[in-house]
PDB file of N, CA and C in Angstrom:
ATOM      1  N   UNK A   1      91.764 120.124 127.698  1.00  0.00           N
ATOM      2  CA  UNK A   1      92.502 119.015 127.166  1.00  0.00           C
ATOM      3  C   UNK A   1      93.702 118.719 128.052  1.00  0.00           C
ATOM      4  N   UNK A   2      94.614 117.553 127.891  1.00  0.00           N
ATOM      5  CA  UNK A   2      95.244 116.923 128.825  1.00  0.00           C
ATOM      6  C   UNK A   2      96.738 117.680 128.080  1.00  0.00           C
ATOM      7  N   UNK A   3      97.328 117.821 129.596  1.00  0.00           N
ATOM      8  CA  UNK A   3      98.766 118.447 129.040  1.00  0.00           C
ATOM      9  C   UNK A   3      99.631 117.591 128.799  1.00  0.00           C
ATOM     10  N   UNK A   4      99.339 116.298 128.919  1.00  0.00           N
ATOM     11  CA  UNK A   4     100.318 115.243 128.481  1.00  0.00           C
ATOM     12  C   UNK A   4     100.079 114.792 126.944  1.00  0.00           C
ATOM     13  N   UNK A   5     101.628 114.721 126.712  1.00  0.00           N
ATOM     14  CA  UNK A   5     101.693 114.387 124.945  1.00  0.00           C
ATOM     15  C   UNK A   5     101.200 113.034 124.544  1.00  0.00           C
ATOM     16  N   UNK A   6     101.587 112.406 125.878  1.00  0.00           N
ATOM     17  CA  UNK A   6     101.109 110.678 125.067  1.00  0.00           C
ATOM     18  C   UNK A   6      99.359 110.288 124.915  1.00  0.00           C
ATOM     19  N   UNK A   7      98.771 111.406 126.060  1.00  0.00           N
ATOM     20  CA  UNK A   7      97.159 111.300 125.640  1.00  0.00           C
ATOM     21  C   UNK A   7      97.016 111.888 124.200  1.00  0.00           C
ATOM     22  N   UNK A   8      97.360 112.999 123.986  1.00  0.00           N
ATOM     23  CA  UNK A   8      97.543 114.147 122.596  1.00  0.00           C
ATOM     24  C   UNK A   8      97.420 112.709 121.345  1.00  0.00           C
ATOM     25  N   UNK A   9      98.597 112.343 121.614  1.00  0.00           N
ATOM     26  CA  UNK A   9      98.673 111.049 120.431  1.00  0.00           C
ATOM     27  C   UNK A   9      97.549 109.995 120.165  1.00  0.00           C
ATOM     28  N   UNK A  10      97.424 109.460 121.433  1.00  0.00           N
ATOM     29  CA  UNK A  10      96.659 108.716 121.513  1.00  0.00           C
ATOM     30  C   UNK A  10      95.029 109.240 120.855  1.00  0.00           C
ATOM     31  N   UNK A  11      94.581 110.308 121.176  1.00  0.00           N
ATOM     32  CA  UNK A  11      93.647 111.007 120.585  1.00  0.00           C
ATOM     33  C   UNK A  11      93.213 110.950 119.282  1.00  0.00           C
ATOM     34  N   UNK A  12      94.948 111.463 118.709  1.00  0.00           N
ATOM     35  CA  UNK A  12      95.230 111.876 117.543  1.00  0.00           C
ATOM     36  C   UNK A  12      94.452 110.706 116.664  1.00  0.00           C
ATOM     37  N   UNK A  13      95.460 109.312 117.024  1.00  0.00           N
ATOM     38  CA  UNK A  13      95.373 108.199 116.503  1.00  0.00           C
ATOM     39  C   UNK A  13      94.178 107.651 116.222  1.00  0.00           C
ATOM     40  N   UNK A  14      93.211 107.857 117.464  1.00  0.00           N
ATOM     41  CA  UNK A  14      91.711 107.084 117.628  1.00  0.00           C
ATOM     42  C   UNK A  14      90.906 108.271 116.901  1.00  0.00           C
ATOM     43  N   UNK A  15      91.445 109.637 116.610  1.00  0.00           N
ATOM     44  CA  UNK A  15      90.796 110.565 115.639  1.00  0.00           C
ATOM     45  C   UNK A  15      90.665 110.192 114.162  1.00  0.00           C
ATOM     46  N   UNK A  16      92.119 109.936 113.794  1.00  0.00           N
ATOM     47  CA  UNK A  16      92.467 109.433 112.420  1.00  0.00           C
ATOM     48  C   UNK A  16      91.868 108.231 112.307  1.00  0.00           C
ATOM     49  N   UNK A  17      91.791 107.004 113.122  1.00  0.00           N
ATOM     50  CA  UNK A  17      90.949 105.755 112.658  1.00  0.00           C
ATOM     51  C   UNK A  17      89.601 106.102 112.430  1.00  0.00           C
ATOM     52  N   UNK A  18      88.781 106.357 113.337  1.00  0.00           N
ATOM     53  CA  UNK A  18      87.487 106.724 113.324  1.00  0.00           C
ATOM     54  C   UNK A  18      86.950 108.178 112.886  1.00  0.00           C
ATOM     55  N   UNK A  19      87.646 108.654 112.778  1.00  0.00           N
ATOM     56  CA  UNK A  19      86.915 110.385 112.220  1.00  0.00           C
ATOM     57  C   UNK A  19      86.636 111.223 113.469  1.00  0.00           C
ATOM     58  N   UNK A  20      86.277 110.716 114.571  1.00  0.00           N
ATOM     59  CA  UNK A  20      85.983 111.190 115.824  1.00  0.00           C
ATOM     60  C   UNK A  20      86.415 110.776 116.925  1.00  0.00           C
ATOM     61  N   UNK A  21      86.567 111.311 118.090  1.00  0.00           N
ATOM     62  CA  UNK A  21      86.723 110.694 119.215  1.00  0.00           C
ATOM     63  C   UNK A  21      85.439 110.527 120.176  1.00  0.00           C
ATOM     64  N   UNK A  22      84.625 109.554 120.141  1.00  0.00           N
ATOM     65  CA  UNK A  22      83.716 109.475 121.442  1.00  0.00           C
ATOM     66  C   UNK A  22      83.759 110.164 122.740  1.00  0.00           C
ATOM     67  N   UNK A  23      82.839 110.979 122.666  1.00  0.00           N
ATOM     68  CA  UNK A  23      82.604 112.017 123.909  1.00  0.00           C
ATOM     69  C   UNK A  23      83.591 111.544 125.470  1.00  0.00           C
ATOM     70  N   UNK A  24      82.643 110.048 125.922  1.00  0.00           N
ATOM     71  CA  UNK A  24      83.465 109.521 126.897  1.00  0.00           C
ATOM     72  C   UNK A  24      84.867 109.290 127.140  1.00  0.00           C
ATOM     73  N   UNK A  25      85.384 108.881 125.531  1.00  0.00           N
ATOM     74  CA  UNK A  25      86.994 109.345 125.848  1.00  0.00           C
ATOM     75  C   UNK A  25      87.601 110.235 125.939  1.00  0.00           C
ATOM     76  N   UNK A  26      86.431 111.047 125.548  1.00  0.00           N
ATOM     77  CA  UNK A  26      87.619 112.858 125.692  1.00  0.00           C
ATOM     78  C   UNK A  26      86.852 113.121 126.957  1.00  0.00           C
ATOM     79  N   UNK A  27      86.324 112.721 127.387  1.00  0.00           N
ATOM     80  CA  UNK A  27      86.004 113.063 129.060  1.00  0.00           C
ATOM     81  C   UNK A  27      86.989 112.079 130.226  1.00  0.00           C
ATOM     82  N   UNK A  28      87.297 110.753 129.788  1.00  0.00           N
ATOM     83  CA  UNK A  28      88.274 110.157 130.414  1.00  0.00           C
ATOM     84  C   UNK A  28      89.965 110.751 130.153  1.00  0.00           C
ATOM     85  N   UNK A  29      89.571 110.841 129.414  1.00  0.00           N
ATOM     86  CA  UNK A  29      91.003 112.184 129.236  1.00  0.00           C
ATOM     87  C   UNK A  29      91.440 112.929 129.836  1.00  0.00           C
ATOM     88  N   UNK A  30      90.515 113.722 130.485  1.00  0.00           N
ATOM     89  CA  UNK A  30      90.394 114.814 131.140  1.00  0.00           C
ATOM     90  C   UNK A  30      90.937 114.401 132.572  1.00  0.00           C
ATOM     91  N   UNK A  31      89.572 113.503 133.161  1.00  0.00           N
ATOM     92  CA  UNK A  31      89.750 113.396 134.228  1.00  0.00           C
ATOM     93  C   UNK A  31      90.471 111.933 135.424  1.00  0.00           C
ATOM     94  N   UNK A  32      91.161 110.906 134.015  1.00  0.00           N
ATOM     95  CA  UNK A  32      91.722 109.916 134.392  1.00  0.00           C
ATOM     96  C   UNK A  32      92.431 109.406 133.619  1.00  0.00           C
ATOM     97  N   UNK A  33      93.746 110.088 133.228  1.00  0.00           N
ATOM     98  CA  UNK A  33      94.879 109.488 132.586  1.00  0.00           C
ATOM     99  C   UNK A  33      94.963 107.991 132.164  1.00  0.00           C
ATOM    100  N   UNK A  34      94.960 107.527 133.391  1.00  0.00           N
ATOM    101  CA  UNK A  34      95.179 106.692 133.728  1.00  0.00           C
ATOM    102  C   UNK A  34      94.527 105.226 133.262  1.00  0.00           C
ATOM    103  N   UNK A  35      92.986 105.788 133.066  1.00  0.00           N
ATOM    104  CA  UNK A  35      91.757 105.001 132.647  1.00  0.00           C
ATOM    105  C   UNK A  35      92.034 104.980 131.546  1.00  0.00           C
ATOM    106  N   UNK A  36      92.463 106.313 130.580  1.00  0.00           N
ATOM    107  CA  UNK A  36      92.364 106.167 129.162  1.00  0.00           C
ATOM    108  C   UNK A  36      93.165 104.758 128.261  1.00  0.00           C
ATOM    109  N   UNK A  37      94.758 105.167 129.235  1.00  0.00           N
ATOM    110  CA  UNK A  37      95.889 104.119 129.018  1.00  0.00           C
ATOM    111  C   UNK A  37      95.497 102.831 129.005  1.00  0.00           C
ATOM    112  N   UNK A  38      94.963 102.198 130.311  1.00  0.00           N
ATOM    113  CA  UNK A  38      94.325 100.860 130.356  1.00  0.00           C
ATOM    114  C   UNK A  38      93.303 100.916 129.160  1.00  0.00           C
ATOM    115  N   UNK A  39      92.205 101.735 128.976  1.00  0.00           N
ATOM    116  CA  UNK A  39      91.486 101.381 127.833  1.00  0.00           C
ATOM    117  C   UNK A  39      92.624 101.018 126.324  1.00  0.00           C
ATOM    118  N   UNK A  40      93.154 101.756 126.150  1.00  0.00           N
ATOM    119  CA  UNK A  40      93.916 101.603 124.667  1.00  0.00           C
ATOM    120  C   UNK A  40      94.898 100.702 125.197  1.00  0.00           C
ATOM    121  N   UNK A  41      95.166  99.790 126.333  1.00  0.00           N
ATOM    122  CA  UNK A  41      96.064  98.526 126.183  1.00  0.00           C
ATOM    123  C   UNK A  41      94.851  97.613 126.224  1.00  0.00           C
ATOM    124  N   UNK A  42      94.175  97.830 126.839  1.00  0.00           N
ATOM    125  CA  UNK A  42      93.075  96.979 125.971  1.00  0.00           C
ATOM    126  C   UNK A  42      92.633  96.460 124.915  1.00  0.00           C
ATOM    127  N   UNK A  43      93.024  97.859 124.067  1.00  0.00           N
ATOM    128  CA  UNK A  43      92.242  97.875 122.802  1.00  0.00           C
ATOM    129  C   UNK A  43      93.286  96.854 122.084  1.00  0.00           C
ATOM    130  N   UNK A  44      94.673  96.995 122.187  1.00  0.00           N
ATOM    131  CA  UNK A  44      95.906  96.805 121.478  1.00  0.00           C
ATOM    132  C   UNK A  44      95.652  95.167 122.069  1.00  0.00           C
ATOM    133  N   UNK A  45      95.414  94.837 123.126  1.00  0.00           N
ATOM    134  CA  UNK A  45      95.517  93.349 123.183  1.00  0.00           C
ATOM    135  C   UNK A  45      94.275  92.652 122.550  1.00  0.00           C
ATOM    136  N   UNK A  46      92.577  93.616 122.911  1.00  0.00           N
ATOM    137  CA  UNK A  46      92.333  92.812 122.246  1.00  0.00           C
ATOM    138  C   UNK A  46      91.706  92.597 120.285  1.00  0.00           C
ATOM    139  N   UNK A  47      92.603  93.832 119.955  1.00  0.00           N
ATOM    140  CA  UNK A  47      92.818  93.866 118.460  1.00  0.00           C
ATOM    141  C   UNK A  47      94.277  94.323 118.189  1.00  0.00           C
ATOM    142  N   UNK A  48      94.820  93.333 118.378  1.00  0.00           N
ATOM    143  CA  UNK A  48      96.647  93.235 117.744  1.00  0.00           C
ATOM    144  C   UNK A  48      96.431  93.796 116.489  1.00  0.00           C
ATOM    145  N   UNK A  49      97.300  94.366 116.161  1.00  0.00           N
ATOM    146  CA  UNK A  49      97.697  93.907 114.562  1.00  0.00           C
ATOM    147  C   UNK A  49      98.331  93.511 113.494  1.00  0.00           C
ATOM    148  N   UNK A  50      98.734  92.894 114.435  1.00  0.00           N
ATOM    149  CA  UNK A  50      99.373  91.434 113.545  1.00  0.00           C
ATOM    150  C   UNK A  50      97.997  90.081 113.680  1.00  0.00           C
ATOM    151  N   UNK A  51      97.035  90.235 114.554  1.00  0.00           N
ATOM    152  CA  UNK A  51      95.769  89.911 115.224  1.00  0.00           C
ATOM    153  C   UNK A  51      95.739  88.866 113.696  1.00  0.00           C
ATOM    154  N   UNK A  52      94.697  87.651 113.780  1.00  0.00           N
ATOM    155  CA  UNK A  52      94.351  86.788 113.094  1.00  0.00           C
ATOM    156  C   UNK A  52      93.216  87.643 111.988  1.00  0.00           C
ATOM    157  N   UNK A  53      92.862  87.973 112.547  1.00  0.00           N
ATOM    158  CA  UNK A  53      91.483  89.243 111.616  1.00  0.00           C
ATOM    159  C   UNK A  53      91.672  90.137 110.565  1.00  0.00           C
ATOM    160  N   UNK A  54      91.464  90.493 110.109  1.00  0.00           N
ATOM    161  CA  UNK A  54      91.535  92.098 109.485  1.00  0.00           C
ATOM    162  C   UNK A  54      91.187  92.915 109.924  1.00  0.00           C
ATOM    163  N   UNK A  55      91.299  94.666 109.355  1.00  0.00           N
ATOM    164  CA  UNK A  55      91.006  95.290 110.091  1.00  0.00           C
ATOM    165  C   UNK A  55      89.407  95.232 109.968  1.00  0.00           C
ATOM    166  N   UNK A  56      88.979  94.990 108.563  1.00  0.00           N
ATOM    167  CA  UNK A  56      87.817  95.273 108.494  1.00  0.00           C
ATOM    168  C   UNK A  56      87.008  94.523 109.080  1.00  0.00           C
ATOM    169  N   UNK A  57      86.997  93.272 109.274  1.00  0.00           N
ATOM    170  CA  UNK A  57      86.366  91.923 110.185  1.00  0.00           C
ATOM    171  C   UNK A  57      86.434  92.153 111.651  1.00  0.00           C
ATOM    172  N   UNK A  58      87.323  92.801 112.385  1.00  0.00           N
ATOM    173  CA  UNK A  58      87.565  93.180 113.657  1.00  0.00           C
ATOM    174  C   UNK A  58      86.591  94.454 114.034  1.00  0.00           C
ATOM    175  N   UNK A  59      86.473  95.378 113.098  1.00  0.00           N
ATOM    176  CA  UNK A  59      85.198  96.160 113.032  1.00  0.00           C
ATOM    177  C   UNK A  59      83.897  95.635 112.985  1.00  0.00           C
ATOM    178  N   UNK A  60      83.825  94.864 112.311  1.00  0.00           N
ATOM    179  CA  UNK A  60      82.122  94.282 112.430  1.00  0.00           C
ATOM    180  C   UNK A  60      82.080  93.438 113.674  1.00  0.00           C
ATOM    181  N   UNK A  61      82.977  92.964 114.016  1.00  0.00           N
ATOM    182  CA  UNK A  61      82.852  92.169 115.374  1.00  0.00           C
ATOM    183  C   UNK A  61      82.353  92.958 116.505  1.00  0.00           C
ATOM    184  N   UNK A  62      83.427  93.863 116.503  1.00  0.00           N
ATOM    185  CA  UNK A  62      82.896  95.055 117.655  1.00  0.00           C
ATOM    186  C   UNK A  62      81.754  95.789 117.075  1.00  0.00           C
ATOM    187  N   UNK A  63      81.245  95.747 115.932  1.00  0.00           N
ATOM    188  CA  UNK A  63      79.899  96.607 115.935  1.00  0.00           C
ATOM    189  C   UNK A  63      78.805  95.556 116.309  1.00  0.00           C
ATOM    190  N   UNK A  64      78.999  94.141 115.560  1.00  0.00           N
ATOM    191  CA  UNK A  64      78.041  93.611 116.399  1.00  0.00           C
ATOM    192  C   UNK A  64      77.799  93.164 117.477  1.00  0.00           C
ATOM    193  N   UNK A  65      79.142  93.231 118.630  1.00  0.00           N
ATOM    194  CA  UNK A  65      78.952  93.118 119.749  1.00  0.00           C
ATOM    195  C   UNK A  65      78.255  94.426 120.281  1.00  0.00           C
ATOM    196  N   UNK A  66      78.507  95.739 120.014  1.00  0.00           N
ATOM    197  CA  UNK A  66      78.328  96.853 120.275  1.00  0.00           C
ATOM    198  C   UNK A  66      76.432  96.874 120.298  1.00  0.00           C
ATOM    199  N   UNK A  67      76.492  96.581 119.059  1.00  0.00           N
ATOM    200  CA  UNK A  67      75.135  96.588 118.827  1.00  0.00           C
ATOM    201  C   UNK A  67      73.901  94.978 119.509  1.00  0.00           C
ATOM    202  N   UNK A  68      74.409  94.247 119.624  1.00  0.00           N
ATOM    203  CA  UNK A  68      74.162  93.250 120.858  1.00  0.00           C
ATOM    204  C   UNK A  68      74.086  93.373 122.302  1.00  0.00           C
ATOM    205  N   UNK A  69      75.035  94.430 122.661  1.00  0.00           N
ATOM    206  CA  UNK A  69      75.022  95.343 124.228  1.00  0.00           C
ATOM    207  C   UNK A  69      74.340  96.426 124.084  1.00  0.00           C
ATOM    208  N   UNK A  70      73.756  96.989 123.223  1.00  0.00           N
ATOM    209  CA  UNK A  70      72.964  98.254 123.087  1.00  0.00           C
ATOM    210  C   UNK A  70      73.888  99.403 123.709  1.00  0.00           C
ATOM    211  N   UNK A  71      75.274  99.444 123.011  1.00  0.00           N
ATOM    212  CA  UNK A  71      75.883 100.320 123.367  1.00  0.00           C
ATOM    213  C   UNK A  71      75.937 101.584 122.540  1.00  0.00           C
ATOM    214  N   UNK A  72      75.513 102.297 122.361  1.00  0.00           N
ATOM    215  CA  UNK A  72      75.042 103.750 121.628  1.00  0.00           C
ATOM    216  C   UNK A  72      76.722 104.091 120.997  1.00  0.00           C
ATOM    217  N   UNK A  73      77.400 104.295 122.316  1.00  0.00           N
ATOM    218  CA  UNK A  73      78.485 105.460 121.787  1.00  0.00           C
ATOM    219  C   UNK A  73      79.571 104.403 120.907  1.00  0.00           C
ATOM    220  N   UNK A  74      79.590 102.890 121.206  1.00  0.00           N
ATOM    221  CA  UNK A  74      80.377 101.883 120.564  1.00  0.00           C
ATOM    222  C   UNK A  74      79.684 101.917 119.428  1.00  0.00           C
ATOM    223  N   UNK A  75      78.617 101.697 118.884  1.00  0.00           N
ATOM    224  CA  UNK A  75      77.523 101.845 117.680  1.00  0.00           C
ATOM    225  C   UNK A  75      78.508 102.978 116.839  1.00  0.00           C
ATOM    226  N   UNK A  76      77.934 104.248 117.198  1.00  0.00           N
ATOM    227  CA  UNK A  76      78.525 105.282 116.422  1.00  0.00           C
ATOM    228  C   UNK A  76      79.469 105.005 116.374  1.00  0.00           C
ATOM    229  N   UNK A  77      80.658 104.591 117.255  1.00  0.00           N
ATOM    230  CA  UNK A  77      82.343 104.993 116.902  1.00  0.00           C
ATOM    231  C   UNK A  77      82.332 103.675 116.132  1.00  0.00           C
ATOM    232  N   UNK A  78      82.046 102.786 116.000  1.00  0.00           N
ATOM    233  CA  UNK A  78      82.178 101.694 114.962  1.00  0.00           C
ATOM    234  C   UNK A  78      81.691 102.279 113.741  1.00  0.00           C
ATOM    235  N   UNK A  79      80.213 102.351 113.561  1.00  0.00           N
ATOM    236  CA  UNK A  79      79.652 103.046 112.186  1.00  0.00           C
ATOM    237  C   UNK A  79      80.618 104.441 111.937  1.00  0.00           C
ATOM    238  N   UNK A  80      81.510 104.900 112.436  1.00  0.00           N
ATOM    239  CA  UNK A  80      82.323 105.794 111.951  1.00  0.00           C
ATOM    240  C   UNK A  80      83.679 105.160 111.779  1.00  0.00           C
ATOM    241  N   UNK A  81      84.151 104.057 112.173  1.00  0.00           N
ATOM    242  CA  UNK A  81      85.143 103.462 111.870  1.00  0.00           C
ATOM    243  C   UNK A  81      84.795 102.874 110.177  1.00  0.00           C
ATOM    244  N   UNK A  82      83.668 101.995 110.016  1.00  0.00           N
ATOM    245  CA  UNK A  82      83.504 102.038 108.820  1.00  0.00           C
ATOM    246  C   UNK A  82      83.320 102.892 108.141  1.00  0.00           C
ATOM    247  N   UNK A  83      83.032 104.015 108.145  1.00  0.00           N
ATOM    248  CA  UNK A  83      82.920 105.014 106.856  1.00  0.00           C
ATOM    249  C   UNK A  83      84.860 105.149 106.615  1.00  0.00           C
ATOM    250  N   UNK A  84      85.500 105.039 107.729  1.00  0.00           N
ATOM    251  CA  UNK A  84      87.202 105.537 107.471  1.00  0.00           C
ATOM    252  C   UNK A  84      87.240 104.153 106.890  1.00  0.00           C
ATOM    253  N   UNK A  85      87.014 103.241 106.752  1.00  0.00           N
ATOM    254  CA  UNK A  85      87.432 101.543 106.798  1.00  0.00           C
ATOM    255  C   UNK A  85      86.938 101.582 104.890  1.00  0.00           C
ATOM    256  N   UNK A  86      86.217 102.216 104.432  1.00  0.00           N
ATOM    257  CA  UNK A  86      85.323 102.162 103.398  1.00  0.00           C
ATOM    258  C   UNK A  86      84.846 100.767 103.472  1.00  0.00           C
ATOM    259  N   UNK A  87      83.973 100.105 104.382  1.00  0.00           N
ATOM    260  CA  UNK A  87      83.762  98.936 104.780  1.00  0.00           C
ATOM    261  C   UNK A  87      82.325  98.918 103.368  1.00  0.00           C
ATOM    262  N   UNK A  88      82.015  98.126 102.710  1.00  0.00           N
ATOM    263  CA  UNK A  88      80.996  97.965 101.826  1.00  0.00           C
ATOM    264  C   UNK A  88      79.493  98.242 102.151  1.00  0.00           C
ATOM    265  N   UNK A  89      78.575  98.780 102.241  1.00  0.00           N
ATOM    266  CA  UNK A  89      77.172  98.102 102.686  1.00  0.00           C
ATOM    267  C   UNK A  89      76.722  97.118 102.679  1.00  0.00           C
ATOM    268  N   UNK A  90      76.883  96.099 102.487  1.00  0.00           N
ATOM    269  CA  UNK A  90      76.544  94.644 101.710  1.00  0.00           C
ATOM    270  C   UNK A  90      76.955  94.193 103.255  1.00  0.00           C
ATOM    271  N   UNK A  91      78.452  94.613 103.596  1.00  0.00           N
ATOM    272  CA  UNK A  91      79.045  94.031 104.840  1.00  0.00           C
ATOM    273  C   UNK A  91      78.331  94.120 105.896  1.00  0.00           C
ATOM    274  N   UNK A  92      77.534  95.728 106.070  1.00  0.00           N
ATOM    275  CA  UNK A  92      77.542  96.202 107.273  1.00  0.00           C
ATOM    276  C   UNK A  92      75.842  95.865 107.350  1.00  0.00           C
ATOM    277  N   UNK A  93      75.124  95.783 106.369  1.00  0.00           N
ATOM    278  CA  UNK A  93      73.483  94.833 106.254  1.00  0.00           C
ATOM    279  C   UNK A  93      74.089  93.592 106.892  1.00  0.00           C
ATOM    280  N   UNK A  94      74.593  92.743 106.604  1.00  0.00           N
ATOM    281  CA  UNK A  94      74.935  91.180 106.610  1.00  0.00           C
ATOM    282  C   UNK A  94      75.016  91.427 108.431  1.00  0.00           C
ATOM    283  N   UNK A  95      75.945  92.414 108.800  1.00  0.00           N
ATOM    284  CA  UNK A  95      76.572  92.104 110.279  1.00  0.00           C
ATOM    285  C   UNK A  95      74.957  92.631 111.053  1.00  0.00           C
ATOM    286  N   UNK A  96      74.408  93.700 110.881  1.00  0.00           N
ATOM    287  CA  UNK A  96      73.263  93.792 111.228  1.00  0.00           C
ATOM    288  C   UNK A  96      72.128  92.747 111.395  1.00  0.00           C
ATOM    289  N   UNK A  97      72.081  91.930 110.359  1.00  0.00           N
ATOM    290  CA  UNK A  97      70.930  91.239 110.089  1.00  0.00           C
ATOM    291  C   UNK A  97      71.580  89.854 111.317  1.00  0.00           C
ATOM    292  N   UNK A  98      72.757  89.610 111.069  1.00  0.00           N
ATOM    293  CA  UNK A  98      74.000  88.348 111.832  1.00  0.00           C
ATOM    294  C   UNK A  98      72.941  89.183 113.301  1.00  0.00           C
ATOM    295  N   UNK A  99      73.483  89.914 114.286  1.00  0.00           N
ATOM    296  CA  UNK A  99      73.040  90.652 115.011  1.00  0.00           C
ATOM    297  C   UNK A  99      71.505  90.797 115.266  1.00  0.00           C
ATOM    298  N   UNK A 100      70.296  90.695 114.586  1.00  0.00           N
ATOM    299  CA  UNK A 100      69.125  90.923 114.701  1.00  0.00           C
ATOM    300  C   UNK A 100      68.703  89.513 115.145  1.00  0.00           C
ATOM    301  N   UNK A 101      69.154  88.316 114.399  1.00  0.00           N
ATOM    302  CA  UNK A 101      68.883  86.727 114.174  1.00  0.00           C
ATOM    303  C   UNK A 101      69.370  86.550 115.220  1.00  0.00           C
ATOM    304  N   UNK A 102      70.606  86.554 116.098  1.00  0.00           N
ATOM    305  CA  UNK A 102      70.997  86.473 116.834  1.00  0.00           C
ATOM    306  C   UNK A 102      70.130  86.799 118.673  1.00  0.00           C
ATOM    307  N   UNK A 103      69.846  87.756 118.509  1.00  0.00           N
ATOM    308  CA  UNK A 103      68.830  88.114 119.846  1.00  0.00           C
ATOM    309  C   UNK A 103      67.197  87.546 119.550  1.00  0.00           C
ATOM    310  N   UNK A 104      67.016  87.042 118.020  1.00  0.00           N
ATOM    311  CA  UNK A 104      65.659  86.889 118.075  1.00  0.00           C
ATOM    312  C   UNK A 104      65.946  85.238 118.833  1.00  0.00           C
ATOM    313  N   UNK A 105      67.376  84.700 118.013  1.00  0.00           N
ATOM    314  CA  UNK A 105      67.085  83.208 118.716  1.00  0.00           C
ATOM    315  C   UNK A 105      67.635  83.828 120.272  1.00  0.00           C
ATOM    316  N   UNK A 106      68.271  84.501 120.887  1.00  0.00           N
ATOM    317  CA  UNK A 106      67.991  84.585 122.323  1.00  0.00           C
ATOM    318  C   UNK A 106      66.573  84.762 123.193  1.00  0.00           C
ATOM    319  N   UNK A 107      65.814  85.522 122.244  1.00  0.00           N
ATOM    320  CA  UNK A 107      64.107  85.090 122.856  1.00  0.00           C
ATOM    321  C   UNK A 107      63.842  84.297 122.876  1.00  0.00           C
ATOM    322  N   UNK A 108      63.617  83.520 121.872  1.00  0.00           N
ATOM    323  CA  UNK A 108      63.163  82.537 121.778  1.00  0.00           C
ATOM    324  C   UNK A 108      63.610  81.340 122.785  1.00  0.00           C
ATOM    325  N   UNK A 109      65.530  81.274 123.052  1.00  0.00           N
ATOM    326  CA  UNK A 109      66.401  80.339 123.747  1.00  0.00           C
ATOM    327  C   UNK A 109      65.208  80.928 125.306  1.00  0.00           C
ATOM    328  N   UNK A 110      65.112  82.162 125.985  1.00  0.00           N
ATOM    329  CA  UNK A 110      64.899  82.816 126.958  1.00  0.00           C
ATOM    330  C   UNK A 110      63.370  82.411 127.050  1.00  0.00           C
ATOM    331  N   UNK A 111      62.726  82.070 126.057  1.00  0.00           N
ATOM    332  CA  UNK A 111      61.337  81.695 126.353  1.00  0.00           C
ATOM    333  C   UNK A 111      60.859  80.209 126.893  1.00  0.00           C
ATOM    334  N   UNK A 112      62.003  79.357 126.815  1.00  0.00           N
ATOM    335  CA  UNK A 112      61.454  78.235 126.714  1.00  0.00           C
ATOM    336  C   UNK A 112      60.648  77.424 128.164  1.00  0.00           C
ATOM    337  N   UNK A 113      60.999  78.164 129.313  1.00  0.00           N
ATOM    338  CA  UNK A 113      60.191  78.060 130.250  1.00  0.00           C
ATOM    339  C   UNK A 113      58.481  78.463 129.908  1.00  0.00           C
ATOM    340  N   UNK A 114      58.200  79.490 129.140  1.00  0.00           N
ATOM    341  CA  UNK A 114      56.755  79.650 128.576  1.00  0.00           C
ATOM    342  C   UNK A 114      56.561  79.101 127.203  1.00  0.00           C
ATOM    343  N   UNK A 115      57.077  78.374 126.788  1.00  0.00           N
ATOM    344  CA  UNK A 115      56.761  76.922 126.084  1.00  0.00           C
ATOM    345  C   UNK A 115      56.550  75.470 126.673  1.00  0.00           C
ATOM    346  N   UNK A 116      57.253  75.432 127.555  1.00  0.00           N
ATOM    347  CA  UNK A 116      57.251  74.278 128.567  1.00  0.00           C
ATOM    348  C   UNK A 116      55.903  74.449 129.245  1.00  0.00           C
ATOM    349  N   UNK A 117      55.743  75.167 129.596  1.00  0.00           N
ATOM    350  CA  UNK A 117      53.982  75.469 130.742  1.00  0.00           C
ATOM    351  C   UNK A 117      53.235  75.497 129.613  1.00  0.00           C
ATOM    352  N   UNK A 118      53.651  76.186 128.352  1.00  0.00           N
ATOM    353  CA  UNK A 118      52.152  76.046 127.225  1.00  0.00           C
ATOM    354  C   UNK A 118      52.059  74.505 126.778  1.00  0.00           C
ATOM    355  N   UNK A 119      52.909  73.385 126.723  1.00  0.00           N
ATOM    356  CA  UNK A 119      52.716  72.317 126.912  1.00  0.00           C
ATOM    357  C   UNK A 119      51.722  71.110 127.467  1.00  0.00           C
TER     358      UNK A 119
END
């Protein structure tokens, strides 16, 4: 672990929101201070909180982007942000299904050159 206090915190913090810390950040920890910092001014710009959103709406955003990039470790640390979020099921079906409809009309948008020739 990193001998600096302000990673320690930072940890702490992204422990207490989510229940866990994602493998990759405790490996950027380790070996790039530096990387971690830029990631969490990232995070802070692009979820303020004073931010137009809630917290809980700012979570499904990033899960369904997460889950739109087929990002595994964003997946989990979101689906573990909602269990801390007590986000509803009702919510987290809806953002899924938002997310499924979404790439089916990207096939479909992505097919239309083999609609045009089946023409």
């Amino acid at each position: 672990m990193s001998q600096n206090p302000e990673v320690e915190v930072m940890l702490n913090k992204m422990r207490a929101g989510m229940g866990e810390i994602p493998t990759a950040i405790e490996k950027v920890a380790e070996v790039d201070e530096s990387l971690l910092f830029e990631h969490m001014r990232s995070s802070g710009y692009a979820m303020p909180p004073d931010g137009a959103l809630d917290t809980q709406t700012r979570t499904l955003v990033y899960l369904a982007a997460a889950l739109a990039a087929g990002s595994q470790p964003c997946i989990q640390a979101m689906a573990n942000k909602a269990v801390m979020q007590k986000i509803p099921h009702d919510k987290l079906m809806e953002t899924v299904k938002i997310v499924r409809y979404a790439m089916a009309t990207r096939i479909i948008g992505e097919a239309e050159p083999i609609f045009n020739a089946m023409r």
